[in-house]
Protein backbone atom coordinates (compact mmCIF):
# COMPACT_ATOMS: atom_id res chain seq x y z
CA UNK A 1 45.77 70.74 -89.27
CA UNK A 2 44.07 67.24 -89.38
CA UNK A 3 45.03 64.31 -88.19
CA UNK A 4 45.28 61.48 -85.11
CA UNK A 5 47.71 62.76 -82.35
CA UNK A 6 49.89 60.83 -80.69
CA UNK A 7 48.08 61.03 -77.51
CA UNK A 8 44.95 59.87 -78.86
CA UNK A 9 46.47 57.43 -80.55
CA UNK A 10 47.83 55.80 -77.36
CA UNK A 11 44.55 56.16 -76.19
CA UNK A 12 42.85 54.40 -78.46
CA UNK A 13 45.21 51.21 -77.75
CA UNK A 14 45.31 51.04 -74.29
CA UNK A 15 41.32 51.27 -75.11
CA UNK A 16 41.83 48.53 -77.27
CA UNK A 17 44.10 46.74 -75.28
CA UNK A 18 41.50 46.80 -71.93
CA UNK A 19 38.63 46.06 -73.82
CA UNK A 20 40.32 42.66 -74.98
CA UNK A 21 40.90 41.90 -71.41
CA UNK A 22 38.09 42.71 -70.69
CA UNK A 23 36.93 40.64 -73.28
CA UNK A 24 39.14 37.59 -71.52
CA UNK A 25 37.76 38.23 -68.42
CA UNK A 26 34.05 37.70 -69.50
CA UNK A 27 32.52 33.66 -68.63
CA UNK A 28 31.91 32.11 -71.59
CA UNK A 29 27.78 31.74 -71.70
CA UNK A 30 25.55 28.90 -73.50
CA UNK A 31 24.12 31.41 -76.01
CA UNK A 32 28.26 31.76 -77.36
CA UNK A 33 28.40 28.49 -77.82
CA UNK A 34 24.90 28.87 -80.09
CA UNK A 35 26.01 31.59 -81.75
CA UNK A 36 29.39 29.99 -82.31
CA UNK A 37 27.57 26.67 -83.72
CA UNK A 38 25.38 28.25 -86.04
CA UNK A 39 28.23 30.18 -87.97
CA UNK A 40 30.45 26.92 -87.95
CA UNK A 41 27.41 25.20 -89.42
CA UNK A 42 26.95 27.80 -91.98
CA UNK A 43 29.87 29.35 -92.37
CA UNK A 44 28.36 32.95 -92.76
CA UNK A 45 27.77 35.29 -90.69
CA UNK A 46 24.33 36.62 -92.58
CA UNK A 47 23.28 32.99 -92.80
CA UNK A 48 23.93 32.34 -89.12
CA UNK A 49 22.68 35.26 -88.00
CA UNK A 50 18.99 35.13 -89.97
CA UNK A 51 19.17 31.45 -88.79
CA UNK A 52 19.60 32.36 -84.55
CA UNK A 53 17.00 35.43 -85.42
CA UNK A 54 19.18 38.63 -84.85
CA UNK A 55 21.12 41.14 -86.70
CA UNK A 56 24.86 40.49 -87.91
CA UNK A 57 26.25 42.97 -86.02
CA UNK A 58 25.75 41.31 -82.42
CA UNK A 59 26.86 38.09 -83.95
CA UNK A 60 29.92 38.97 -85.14
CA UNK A 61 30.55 41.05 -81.71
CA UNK A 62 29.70 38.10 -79.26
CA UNK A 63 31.82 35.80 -81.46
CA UNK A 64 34.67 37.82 -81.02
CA UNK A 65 33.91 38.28 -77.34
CA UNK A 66 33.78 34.46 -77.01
CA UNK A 67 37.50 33.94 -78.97
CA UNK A 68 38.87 37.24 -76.71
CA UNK A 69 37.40 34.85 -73.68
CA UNK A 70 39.38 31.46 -74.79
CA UNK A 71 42.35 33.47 -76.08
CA UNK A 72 42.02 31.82 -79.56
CA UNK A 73 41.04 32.29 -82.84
CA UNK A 74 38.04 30.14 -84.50
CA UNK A 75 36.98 31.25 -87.50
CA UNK A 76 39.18 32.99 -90.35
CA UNK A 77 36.87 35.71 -92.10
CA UNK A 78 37.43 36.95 -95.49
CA UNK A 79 34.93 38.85 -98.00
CA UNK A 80 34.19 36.00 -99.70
CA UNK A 81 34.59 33.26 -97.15
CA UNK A 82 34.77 31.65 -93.64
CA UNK A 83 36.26 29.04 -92.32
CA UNK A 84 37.26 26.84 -89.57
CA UNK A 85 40.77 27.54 -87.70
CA UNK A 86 42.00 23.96 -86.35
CA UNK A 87 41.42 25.49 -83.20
CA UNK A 88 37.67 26.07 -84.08
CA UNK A 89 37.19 22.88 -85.16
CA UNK A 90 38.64 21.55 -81.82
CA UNK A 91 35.87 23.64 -80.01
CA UNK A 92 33.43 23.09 -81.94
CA UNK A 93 33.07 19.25 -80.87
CA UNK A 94 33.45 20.13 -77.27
CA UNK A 95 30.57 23.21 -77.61
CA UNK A 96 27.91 20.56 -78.83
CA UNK A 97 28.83 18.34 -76.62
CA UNK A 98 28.63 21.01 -73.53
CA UNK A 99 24.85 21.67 -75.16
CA UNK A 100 23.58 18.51 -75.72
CA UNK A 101 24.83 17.47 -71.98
CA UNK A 102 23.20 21.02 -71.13
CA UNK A 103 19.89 20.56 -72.55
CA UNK A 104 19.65 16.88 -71.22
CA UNK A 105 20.46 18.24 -67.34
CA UNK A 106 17.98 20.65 -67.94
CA UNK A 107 15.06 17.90 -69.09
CA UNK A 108 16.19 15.55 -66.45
CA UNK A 109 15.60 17.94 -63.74
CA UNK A 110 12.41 18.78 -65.24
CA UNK A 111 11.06 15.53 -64.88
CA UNK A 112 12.46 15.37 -61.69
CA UNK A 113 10.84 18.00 -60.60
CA UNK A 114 7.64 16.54 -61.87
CA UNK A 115 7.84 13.51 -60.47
CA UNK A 116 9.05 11.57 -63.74
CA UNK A 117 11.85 10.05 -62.61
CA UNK A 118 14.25 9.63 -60.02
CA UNK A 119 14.06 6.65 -57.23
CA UNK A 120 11.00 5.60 -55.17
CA UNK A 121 11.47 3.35 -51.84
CA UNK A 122 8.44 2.17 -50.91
CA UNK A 123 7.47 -0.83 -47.68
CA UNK A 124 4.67 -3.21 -47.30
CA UNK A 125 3.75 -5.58 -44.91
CA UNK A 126 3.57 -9.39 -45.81
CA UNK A 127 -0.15 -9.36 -46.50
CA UNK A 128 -0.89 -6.46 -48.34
CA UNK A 129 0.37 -7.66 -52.15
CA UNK A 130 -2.28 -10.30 -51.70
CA UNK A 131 -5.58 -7.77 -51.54
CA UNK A 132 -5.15 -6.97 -55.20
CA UNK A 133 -5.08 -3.12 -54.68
CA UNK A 134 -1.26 -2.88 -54.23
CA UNK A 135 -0.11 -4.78 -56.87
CA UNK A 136 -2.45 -3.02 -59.28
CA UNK A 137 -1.29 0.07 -58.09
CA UNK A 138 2.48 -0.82 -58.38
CA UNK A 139 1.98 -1.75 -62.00
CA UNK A 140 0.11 1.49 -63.04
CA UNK A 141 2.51 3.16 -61.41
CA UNK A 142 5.58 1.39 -63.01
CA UNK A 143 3.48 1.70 -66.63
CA UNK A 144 3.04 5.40 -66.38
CA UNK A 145 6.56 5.94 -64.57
CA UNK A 146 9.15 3.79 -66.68
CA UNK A 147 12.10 5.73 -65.66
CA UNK A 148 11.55 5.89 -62.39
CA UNK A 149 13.05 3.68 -60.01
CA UNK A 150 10.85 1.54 -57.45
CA UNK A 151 12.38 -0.32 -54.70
CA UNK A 152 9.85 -2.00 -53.05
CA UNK A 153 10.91 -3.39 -49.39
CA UNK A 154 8.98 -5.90 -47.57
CA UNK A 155 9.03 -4.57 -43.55
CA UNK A 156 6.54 -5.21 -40.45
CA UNK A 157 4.48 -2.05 -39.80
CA UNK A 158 7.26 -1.33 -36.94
CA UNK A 159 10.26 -1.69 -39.01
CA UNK A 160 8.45 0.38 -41.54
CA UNK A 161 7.89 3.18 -39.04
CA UNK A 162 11.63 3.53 -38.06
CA UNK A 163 12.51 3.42 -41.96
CA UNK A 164 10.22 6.40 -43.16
CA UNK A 165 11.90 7.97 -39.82
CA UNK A 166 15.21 7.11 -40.98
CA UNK A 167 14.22 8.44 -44.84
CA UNK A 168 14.98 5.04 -45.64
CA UNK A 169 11.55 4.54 -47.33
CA UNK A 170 9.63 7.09 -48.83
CA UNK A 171 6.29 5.35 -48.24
CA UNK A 172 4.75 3.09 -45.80
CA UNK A 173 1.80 0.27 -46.60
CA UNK A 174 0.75 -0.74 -42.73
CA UNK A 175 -1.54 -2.12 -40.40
CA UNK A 176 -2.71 -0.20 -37.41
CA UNK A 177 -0.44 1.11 -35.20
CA UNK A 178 0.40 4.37 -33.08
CA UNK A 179 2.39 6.69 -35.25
CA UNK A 180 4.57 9.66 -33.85
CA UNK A 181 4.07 13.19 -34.91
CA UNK A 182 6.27 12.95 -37.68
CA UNK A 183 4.42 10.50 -39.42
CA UNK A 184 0.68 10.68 -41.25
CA UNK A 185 -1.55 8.30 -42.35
CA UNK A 186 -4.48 7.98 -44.40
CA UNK A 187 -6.81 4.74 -44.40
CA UNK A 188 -6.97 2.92 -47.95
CA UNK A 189 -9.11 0.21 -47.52
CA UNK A 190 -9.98 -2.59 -44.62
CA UNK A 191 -9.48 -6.35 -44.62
CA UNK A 192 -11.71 -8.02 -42.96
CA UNK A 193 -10.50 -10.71 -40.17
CA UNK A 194 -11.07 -14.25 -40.04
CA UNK A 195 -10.81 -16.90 -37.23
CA UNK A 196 -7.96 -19.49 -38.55
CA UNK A 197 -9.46 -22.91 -36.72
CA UNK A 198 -8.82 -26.49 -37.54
CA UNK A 199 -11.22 -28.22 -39.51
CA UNK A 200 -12.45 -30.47 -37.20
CA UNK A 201 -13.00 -28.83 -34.29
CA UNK A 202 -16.45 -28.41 -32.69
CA UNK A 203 -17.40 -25.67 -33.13
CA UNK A 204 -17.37 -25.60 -37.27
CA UNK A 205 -20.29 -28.67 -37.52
CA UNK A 206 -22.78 -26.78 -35.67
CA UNK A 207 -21.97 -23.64 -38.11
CA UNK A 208 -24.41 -22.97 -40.88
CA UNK A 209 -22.05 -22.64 -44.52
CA UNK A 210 -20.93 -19.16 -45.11
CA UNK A 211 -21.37 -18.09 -41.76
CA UNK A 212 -20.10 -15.65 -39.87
CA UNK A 213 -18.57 -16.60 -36.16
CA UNK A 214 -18.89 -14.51 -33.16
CA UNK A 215 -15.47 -13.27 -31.30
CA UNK A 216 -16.75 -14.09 -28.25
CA UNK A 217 -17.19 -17.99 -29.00
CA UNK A 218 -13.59 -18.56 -28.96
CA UNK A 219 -13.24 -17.06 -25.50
CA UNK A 220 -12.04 -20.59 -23.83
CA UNK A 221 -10.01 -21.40 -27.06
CA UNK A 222 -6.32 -21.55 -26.76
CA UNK A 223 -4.82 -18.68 -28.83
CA UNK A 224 -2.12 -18.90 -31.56
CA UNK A 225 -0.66 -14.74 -32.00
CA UNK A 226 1.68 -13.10 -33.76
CA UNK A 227 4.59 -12.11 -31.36
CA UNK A 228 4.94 -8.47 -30.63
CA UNK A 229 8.75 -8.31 -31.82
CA UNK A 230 7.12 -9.16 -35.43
CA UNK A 231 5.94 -6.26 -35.51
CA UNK A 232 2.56 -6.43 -37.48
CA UNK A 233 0.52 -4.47 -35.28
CA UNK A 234 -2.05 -7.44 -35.45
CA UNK A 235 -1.30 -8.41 -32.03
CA UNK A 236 -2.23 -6.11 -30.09
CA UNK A 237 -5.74 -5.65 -32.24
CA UNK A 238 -6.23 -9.03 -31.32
CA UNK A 239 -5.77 -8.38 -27.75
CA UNK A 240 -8.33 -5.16 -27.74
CA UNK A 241 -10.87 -7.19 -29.45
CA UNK A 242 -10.83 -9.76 -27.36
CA UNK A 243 -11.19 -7.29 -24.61
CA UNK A 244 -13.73 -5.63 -26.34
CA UNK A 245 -15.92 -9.17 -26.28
CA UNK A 246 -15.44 -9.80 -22.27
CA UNK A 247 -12.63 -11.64 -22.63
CA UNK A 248 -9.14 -11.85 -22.72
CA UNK A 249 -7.27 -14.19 -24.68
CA UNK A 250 -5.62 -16.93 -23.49
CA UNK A 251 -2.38 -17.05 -25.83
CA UNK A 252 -0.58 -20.39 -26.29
CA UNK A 253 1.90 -20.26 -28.30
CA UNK A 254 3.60 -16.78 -30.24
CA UNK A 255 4.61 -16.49 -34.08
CA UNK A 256 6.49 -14.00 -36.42
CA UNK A 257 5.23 -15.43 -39.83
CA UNK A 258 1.76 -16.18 -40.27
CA UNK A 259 2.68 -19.45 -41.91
CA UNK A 260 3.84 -20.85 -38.71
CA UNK A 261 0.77 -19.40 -36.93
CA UNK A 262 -1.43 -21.34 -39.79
CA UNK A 263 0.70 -24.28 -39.41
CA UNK A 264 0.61 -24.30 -35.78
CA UNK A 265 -3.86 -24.26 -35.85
CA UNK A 266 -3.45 -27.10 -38.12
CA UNK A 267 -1.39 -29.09 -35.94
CA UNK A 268 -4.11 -28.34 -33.18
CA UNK A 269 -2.12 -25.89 -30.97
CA UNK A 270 -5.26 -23.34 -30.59
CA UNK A 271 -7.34 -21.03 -32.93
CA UNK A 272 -5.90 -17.56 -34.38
CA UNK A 273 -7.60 -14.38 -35.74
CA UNK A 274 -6.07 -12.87 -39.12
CA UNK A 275 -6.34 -10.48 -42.00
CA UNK A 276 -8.63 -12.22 -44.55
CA UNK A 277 -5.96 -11.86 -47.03
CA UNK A 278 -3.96 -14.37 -45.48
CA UNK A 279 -6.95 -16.99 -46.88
CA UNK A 280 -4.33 -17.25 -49.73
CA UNK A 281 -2.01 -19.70 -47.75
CA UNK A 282 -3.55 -22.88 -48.16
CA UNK A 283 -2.60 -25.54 -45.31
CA UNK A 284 -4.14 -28.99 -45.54
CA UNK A 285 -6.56 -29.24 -42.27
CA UNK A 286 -7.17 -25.23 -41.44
CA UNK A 287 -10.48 -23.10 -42.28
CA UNK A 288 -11.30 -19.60 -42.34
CA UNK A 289 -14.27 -18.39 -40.63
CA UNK A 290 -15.37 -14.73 -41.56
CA UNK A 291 -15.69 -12.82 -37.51
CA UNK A 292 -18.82 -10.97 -37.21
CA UNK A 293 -19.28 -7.84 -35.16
CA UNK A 294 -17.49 -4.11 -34.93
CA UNK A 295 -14.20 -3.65 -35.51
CA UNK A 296 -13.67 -7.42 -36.87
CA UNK A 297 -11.23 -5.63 -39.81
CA UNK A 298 -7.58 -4.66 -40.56
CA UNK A 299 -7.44 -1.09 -42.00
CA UNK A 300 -4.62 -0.90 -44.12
CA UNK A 301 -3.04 2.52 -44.33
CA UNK A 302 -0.48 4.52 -46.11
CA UNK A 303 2.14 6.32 -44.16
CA UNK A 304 4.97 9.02 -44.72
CA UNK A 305 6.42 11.93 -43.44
CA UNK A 306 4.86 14.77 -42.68
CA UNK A 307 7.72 17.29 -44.33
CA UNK A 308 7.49 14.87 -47.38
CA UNK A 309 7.61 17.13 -50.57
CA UNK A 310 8.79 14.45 -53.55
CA UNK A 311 6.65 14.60 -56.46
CA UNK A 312 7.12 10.84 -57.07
CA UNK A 313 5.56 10.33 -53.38
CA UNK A 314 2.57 12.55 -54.40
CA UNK A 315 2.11 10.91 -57.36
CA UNK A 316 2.41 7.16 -55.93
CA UNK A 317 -0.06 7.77 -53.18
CA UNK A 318 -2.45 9.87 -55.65
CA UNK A 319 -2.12 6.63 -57.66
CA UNK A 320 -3.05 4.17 -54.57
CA UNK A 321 -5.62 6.67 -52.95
CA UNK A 322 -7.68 5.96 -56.24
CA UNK A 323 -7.09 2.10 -56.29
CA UNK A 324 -8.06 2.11 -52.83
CA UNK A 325 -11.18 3.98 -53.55
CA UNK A 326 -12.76 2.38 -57.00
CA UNK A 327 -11.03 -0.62 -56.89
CA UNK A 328 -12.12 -4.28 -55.57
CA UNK A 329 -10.12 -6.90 -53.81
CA UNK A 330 -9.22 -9.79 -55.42
């Protein structure tokens, strides 16, 4: 005698009954929302299915996994036709949507990741847009890079310090100075110094033009300085060189901005020694005299952390190592 028995046939729904729970249970994945798409686009199965590049079978399963999973039907199948339930076409908005939101999270962190965008803090000291280099390098940078973000932060070489501590700045452009363990630096290029003396004092008409002034001729000159608090590192450079020429300098009066400093030589309050980049601050009365001997330079150098891992900070000082090294001042 043939036939379904009763138990089986109890068996076969509480099968049916667990597997649609089971179905419920299941997370909803991206490629259900693909599948989904492509029928709703097509509106047939074979179509959709030749179109995502697998058989019909699996289609038609994982759709009915996915409606099982939100507990609604989508489509309405016939033999001749499908179609959109209201429901469907409720979803079907909100599955591009999720995919196009998808796909642009997933390109973002791409770039991220390869340093194409994000933000990039980066500190200089007062002097250093005027060799030419940086500002080159910022603009290649910002050309090659439009979607990143570059703050750029103007900070004395000891403020500067603290911030790349603090992961307030990513990247340091300083002069000289002692650096804890945390920090490393690599030398980009040097700027020469220059003795900042008043026209007219004595010392410039008995100097051949274009010539070249040794340190230790200013060793009875007043001194005008940058203050320590400022910060620059310049200070005590000046001190050491001085040293270094058998002498040690007699400082009148302290500055934190090298426009006072300038001001001050003009208005006869001693000589100064600067980065030659500060030549670009023109004050009526003042000239620059190049310094001759070792160690008469500013090396500028480029500082961050040593844990630093950001791609955009690889990139940046990749960027400014090779300005540094083929270009020119200007």
């Amino acid at each position: 005698m043939s036939g379904t028995s009763p138990g089986a046939t109890r068996y076969s729904a509480v099968r049916q009954s667990a597997t649609a729970q089971d179905y419920r249970r299941m997370p909803i994945e991206l490629r259900h929302l693909r599948y989904f798409i492509a029928v709703a686009d097509e509106l047939h199965f074979g179509r959709a299915a030749e179109r995502l590049g697998i058989s019909q079978p699996p289609l038609s399963q994982q759709i009915r996994q996915l409606e099982s999973s939100l507990d609604a039907q989508l489509l309405r199948r016939s033999n001749r036709r499908v179609e959109l339930t209201e429901a469907g076409r409720a979803f079907l908005g909100e599955a591009r949507d999720i995919l196009i939101r998808t796909e642009r999270a997933i390109d973002l962190t791409r770039r991220v990741a390869r340093g194409q965008t994000g933000e990039l803090r980066i500190g200089f000291t007062a002097s250093t847009p005027l060799s030419g280099r940086i500002p080159r390098t910022i603009s290649a940078f910002r050309r090659a890079h439009p979607d990143v973000h570059l703050l750029l932060e103007e900070l004395p070489t000891l403020q500067q310090i603290d911030a790349l501590l603090d992961k307030r700045l990513h990247l340091g452009i300083v002069r000289p100075a002692e650096l804890p363990p945390a920090l490393v630096a690599r030398a980009l290029f040097s700027d020469p110094l220059v003795a900042v003396m008043p026209r007219d004092h004595p010392l410039l008409a008995t100097l051949p033009p274009n010539a070249s002034l040794g340190l230790e001729t200013l060793a009875e000159e007043p001194f005008v300085v940058f203050n320590r608090a400022a910060g620059t590192g310049i200070h005590d450079q000046i001190v050491a060189l001085c040293m270094a020429a058998n002498f040690s300098p007699r400082i009148s009066q302290e500055a934190a901005e090298p426009s006072t400093i300038i001001g001050l030589v003009a208005a006869g309050m001693g000589v100064s020694i600067l980065p030659a980049s500060y030549e670009h601050i023109e004050v009526e009365g003042v000239s620059y005299v190049p310094l001759s001997g070792s160690g008469a330079d500013s090396v500028i150098h480029m500082v961050q952390r040593s844990d630093e891992r950001s791609p955009l900070v690889a990139e940046f000082a990749r960027m400014l190592i090779a300005e540094a090294a083929h270009g020119a001042p200007t």
